[in-house]
C-alpha atoms as a PDB file:
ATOM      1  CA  UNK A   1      29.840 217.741  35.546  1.00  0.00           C
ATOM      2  CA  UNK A   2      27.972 214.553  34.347  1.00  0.00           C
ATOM      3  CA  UNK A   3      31.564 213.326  32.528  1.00  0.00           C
ATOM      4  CA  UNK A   4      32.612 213.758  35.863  1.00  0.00           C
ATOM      5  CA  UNK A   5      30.625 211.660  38.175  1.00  0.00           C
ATOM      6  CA  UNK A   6      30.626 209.060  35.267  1.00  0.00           C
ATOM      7  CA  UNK A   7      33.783 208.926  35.431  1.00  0.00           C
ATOM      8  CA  UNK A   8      33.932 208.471  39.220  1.00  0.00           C
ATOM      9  CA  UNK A   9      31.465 205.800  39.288  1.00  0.00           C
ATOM     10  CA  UNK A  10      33.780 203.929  36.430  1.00  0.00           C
ATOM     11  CA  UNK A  11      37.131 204.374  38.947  1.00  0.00           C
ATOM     12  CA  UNK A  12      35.622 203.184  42.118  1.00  0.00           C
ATOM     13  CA  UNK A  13      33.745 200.223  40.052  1.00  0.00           C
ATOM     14  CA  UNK A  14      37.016 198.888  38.641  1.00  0.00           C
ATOM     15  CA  UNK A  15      38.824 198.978  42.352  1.00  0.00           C
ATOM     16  CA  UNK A  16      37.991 195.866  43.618  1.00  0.00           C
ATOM     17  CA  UNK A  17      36.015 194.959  46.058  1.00  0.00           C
ATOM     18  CA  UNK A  18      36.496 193.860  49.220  1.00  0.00           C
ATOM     19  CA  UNK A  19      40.516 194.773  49.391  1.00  0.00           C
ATOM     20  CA  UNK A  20      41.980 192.552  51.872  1.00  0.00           C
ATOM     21  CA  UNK A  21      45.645 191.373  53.422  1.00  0.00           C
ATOM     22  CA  UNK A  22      46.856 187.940  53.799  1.00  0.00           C
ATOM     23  CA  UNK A  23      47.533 187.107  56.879  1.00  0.00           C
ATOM     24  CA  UNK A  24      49.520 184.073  58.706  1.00  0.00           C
ATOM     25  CA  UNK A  25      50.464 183.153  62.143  1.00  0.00           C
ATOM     26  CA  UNK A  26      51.463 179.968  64.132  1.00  0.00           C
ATOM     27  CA  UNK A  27      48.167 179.347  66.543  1.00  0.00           C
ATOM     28  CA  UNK A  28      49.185 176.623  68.242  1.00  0.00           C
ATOM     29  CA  UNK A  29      52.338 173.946  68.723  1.00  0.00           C
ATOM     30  CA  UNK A  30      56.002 175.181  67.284  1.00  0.00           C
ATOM     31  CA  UNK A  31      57.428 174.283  63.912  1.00  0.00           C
ATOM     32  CA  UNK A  32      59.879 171.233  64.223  1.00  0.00           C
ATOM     33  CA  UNK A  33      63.149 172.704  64.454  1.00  0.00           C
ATOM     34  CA  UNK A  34      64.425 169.797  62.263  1.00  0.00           C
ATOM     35  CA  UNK A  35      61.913 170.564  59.255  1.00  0.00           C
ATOM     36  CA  UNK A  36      64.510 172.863  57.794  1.00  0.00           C
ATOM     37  CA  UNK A  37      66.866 170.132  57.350  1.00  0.00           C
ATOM     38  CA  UNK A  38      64.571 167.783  55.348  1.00  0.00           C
ATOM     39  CA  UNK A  39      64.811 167.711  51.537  1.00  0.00           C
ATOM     40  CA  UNK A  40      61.397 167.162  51.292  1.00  0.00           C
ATOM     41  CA  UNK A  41      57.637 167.360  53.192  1.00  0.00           C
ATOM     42  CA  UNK A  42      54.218 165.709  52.077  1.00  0.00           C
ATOM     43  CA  UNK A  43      51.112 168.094  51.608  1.00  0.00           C
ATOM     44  CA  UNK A  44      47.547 166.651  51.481  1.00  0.00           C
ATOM     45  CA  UNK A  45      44.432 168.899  51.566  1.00  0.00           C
ATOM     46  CA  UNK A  46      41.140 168.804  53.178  1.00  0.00           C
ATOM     47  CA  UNK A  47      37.821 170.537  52.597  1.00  0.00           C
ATOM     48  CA  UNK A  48      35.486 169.091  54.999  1.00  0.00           C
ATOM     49  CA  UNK A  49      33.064 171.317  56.865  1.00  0.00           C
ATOM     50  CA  UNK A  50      33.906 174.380  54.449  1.00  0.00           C
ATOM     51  CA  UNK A  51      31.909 177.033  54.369  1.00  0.00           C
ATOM     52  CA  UNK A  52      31.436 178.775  50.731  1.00  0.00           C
ATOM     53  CA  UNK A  53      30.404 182.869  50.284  1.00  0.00           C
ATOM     54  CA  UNK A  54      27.195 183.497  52.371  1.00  0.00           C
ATOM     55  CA  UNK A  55      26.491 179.848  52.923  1.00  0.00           C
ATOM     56  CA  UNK A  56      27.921 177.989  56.009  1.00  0.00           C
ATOM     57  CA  UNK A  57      27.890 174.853  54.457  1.00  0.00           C
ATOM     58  CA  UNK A  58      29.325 174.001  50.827  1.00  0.00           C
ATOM     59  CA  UNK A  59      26.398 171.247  50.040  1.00  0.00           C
ATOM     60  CA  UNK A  60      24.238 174.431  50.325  1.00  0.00           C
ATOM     61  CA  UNK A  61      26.340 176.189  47.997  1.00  0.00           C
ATOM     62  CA  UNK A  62      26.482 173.489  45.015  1.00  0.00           C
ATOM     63  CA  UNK A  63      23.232 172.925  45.739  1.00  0.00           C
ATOM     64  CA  UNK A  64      22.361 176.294  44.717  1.00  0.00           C
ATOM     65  CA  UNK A  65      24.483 177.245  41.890  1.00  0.00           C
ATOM     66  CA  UNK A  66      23.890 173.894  40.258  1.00  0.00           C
ATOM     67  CA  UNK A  67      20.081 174.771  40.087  1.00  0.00           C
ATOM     68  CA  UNK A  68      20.424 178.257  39.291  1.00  0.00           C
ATOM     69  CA  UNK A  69      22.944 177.367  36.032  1.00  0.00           C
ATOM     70  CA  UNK A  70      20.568 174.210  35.020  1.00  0.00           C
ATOM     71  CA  UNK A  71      17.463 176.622  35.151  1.00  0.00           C
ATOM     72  CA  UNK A  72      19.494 178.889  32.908  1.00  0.00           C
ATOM     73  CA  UNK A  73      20.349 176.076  30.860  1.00  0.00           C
ATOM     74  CA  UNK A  74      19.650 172.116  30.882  1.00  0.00           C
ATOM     75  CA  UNK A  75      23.446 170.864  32.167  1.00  0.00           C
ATOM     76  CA  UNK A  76      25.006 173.582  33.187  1.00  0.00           C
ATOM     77  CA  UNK A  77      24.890 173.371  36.131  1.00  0.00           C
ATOM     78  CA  UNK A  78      25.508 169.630  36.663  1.00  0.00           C
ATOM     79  CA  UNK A  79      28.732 170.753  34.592  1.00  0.00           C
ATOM     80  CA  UNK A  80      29.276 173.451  36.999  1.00  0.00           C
ATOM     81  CA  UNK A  81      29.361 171.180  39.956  1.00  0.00           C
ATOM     82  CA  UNK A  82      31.234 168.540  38.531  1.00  0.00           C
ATOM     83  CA  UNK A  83      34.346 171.007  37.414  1.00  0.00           C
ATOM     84  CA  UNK A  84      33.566 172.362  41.697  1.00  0.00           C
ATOM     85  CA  UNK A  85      35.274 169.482  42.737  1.00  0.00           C
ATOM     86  CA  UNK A  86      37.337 168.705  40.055  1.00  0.00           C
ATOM     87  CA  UNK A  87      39.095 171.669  39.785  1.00  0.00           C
ATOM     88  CA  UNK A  88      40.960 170.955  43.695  1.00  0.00           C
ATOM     89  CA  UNK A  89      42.785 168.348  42.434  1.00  0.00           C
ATOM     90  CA  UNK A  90      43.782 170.008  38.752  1.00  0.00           C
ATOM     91  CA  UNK A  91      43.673 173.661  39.415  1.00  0.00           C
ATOM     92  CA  UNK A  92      43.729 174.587  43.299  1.00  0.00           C
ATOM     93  CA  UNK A  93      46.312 171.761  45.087  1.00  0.00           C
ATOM     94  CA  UNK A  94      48.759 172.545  42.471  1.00  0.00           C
ATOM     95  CA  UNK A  95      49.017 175.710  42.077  1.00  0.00           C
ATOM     96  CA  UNK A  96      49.566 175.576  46.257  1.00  0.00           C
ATOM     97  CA  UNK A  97      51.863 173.124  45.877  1.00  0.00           C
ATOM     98  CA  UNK A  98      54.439 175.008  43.242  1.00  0.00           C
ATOM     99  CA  UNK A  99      54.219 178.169  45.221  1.00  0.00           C
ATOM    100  CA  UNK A 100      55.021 176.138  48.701  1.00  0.00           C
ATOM    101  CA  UNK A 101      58.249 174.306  47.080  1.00  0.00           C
ATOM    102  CA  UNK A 102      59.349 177.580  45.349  1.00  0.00           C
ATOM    103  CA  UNK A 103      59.752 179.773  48.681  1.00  0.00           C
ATOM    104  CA  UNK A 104      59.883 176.842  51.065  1.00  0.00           C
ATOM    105  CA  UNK A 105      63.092 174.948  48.748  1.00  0.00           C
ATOM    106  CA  UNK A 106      61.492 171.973  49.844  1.00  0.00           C
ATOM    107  CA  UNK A 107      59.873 168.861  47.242  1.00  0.00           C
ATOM    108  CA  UNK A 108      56.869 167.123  48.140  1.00  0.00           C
ATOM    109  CA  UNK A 109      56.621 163.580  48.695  1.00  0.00           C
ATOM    110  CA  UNK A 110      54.864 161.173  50.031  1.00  0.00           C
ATOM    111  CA  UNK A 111      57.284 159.277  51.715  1.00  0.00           C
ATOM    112  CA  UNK A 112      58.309 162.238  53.597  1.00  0.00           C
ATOM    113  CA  UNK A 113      58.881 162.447  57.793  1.00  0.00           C
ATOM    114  CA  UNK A 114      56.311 165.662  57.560  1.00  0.00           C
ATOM    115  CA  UNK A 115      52.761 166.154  56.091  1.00  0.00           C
ATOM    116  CA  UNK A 116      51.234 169.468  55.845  1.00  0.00           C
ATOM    117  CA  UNK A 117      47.858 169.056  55.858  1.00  0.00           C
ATOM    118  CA  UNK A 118      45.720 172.165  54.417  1.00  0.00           C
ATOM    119  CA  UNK A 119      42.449 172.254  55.600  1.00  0.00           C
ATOM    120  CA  UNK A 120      40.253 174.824  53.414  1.00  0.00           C
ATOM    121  CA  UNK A 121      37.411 175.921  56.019  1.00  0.00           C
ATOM    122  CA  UNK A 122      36.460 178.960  53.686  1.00  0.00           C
ATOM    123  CA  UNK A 123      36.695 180.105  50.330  1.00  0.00           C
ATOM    124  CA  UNK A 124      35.085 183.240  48.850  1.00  0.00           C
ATOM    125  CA  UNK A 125      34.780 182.334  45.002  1.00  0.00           C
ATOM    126  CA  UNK A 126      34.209 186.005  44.161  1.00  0.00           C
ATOM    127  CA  UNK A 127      33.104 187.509  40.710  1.00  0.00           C
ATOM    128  CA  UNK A 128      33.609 189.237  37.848  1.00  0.00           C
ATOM    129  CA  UNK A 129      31.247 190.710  35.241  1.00  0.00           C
ATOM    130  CA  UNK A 130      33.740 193.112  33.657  1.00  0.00           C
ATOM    131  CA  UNK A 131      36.416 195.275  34.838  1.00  0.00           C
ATOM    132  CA  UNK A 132      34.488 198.301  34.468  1.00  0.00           C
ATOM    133  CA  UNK A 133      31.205 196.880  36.014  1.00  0.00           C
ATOM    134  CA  UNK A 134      31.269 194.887  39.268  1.00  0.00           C
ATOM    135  CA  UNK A 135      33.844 192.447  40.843  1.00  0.00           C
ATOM    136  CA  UNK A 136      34.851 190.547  43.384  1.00  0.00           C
ATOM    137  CA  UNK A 137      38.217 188.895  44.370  1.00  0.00           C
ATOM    138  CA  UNK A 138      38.338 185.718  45.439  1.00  0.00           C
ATOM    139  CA  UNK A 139      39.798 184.547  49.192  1.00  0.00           C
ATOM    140  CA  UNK A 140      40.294 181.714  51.015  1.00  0.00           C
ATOM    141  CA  UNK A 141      40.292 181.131  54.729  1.00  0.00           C
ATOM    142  CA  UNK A 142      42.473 177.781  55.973  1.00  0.00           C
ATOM    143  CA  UNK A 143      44.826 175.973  58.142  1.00  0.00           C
ATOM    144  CA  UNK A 144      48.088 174.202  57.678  1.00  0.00           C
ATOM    145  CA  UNK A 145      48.371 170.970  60.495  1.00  0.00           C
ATOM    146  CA  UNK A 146      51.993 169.935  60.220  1.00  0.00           C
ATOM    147  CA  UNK A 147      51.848 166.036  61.617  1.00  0.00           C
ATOM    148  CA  UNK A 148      54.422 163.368  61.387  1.00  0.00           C
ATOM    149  CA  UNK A 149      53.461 161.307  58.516  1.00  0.00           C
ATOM    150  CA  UNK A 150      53.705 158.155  60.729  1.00  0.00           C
ATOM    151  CA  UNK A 151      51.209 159.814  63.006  1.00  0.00           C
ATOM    152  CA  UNK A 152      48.945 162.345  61.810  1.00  0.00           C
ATOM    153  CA  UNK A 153      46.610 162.549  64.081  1.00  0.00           C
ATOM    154  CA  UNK A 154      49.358 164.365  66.639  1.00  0.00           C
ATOM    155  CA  UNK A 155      49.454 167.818  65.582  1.00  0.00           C
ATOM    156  CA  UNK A 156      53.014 169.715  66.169  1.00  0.00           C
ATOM    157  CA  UNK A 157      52.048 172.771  64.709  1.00  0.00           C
ATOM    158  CA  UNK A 158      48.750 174.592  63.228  1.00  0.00           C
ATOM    159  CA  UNK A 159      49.148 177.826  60.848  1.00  0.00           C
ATOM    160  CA  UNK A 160      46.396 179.766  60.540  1.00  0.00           C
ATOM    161  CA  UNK A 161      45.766 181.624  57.006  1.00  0.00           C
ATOM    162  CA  UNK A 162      43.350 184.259  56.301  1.00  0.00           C
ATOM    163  CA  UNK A 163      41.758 185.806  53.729  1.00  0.00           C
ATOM    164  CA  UNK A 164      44.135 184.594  50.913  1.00  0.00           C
ATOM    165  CA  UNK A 165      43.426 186.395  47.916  1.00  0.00           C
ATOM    166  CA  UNK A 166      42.859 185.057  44.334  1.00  0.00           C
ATOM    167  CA  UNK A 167      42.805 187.664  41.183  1.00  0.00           C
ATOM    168  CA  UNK A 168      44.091 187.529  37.978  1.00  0.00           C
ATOM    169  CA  UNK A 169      45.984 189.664  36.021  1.00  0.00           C
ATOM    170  CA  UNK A 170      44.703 192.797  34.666  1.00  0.00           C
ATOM    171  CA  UNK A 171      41.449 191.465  35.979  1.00  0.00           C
ATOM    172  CA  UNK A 172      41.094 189.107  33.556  1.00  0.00           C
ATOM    173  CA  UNK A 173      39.931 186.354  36.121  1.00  0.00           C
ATOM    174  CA  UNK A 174      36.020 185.798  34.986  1.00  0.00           C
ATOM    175  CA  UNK A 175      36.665 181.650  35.504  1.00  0.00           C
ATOM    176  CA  UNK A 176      36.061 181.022  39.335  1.00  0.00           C
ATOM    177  CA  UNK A 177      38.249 178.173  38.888  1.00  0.00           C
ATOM    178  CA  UNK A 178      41.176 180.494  38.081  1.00  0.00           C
ATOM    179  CA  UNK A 179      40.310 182.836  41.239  1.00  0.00           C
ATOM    180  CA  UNK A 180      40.545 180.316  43.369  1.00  0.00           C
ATOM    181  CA  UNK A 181      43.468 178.831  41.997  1.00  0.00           C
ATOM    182  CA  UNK A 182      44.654 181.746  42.620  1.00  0.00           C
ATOM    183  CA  UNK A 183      44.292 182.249  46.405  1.00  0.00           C
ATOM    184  CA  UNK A 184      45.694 178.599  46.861  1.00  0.00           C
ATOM    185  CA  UNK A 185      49.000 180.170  45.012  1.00  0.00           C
ATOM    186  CA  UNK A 186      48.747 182.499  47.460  1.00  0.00           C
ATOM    187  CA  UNK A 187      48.481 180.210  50.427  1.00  0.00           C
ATOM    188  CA  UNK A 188      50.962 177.783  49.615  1.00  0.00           C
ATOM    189  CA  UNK A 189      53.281 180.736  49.178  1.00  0.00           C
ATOM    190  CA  UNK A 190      52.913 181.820  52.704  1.00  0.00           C
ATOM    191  CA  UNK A 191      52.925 179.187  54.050  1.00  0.00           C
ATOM    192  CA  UNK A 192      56.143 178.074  52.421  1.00  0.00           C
ATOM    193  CA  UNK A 193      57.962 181.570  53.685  1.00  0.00           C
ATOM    194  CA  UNK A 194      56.356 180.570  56.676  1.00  0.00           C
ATOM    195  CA  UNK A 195      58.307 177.536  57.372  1.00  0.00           C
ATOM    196  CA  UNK A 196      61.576 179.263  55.471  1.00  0.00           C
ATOM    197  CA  UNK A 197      62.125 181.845  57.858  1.00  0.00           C
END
């Protein structure tokens, strides 16, 4: 009977938590009927005013984890917060990007009549302290602004995204960079059938 309920607590410990479906609908504006016919779109990202896990603001966030790693041990969490920010631009916009041009068949570049604009305004960065003990999967909450490059500030279309999820593998995602690489992947990909269909 004890094998038992060990072995229960084992199962539901490895499912993990906080299940969730991606979801993505057009909230305001229409999708350019002539975006289909371009070869190509530009995508920039944004992550101003994003709120991070339990904290509304992500200063808060850094804040915190930066002290709580350095208290742990000296640097750690300076390295922590640097790798934060460093990992959007190495880890999280590309991984969005290569999923958007596979299912949208469209390149990215600069020069192009469209910009996407992703604008992060929440990521979950989840956890992971063993398959068999406790974990979380990372999500992301966000919105794509499709704007005319020569005039971004007129919006022709905003996509809402929610709860994007980020996991590894055979749960082998213990790096929160890789999480929420992840979830990006799994943004840009909707967001790229999005604009397909």
């Amino acid at each position: 009977m004890k094998y038992l309920k060990a072995l229960a607590v084992i199962i539901a410990l490895s499912i993990p938590a906080g299940s969730f479906a991606q979801k993505i609908k057009l909230i305001e504006g229409k999708i350019p009927a002539d975006l289909k016919k371009e070869k190509s779109v530009n995508i920039e990202f944004s992550y101003e005013n994003m709120g991070v896990g339990k904290f509304d603001k992500e200063e808060e966030y850094v804040a915190t984890k930066r002290e709580e790693y350095n208290n742990k041990e000296a640097g750690r969490g300076d390295k922590w917060a640097d790798n934060w920010v460093y990992d959007r631009e190495n880890r999280f916009e590309p991984r969005f990007i290569t999923l958007f041009k596979d299912y949208s068949k469209l390149n990215v570049e600069k020069d192009s009549r469209y910009t996407i604009i992703f604008h992060t305004v929440f990521t979950e960065p989840g956890f992971n302290v063993g398959i068999y003990f406790a974990n979380k999967s990372a999500y992301i909450d966000g919105e794509a602004l499709i704007v005319e490059t020569a005039d971004k500030n007129r919006v022709l279309a905003k996509l809402a995204v929610t709860k994007a999820p980020g996991r590894a593998a055979f749960g082998m995602d213990f790096d929160t960079g890789l999480r929420i690489g992840e979830s990006y992947a799994t943004a840009g990909r909707a967001v790229g059938k999005f604009i397909k269909k």
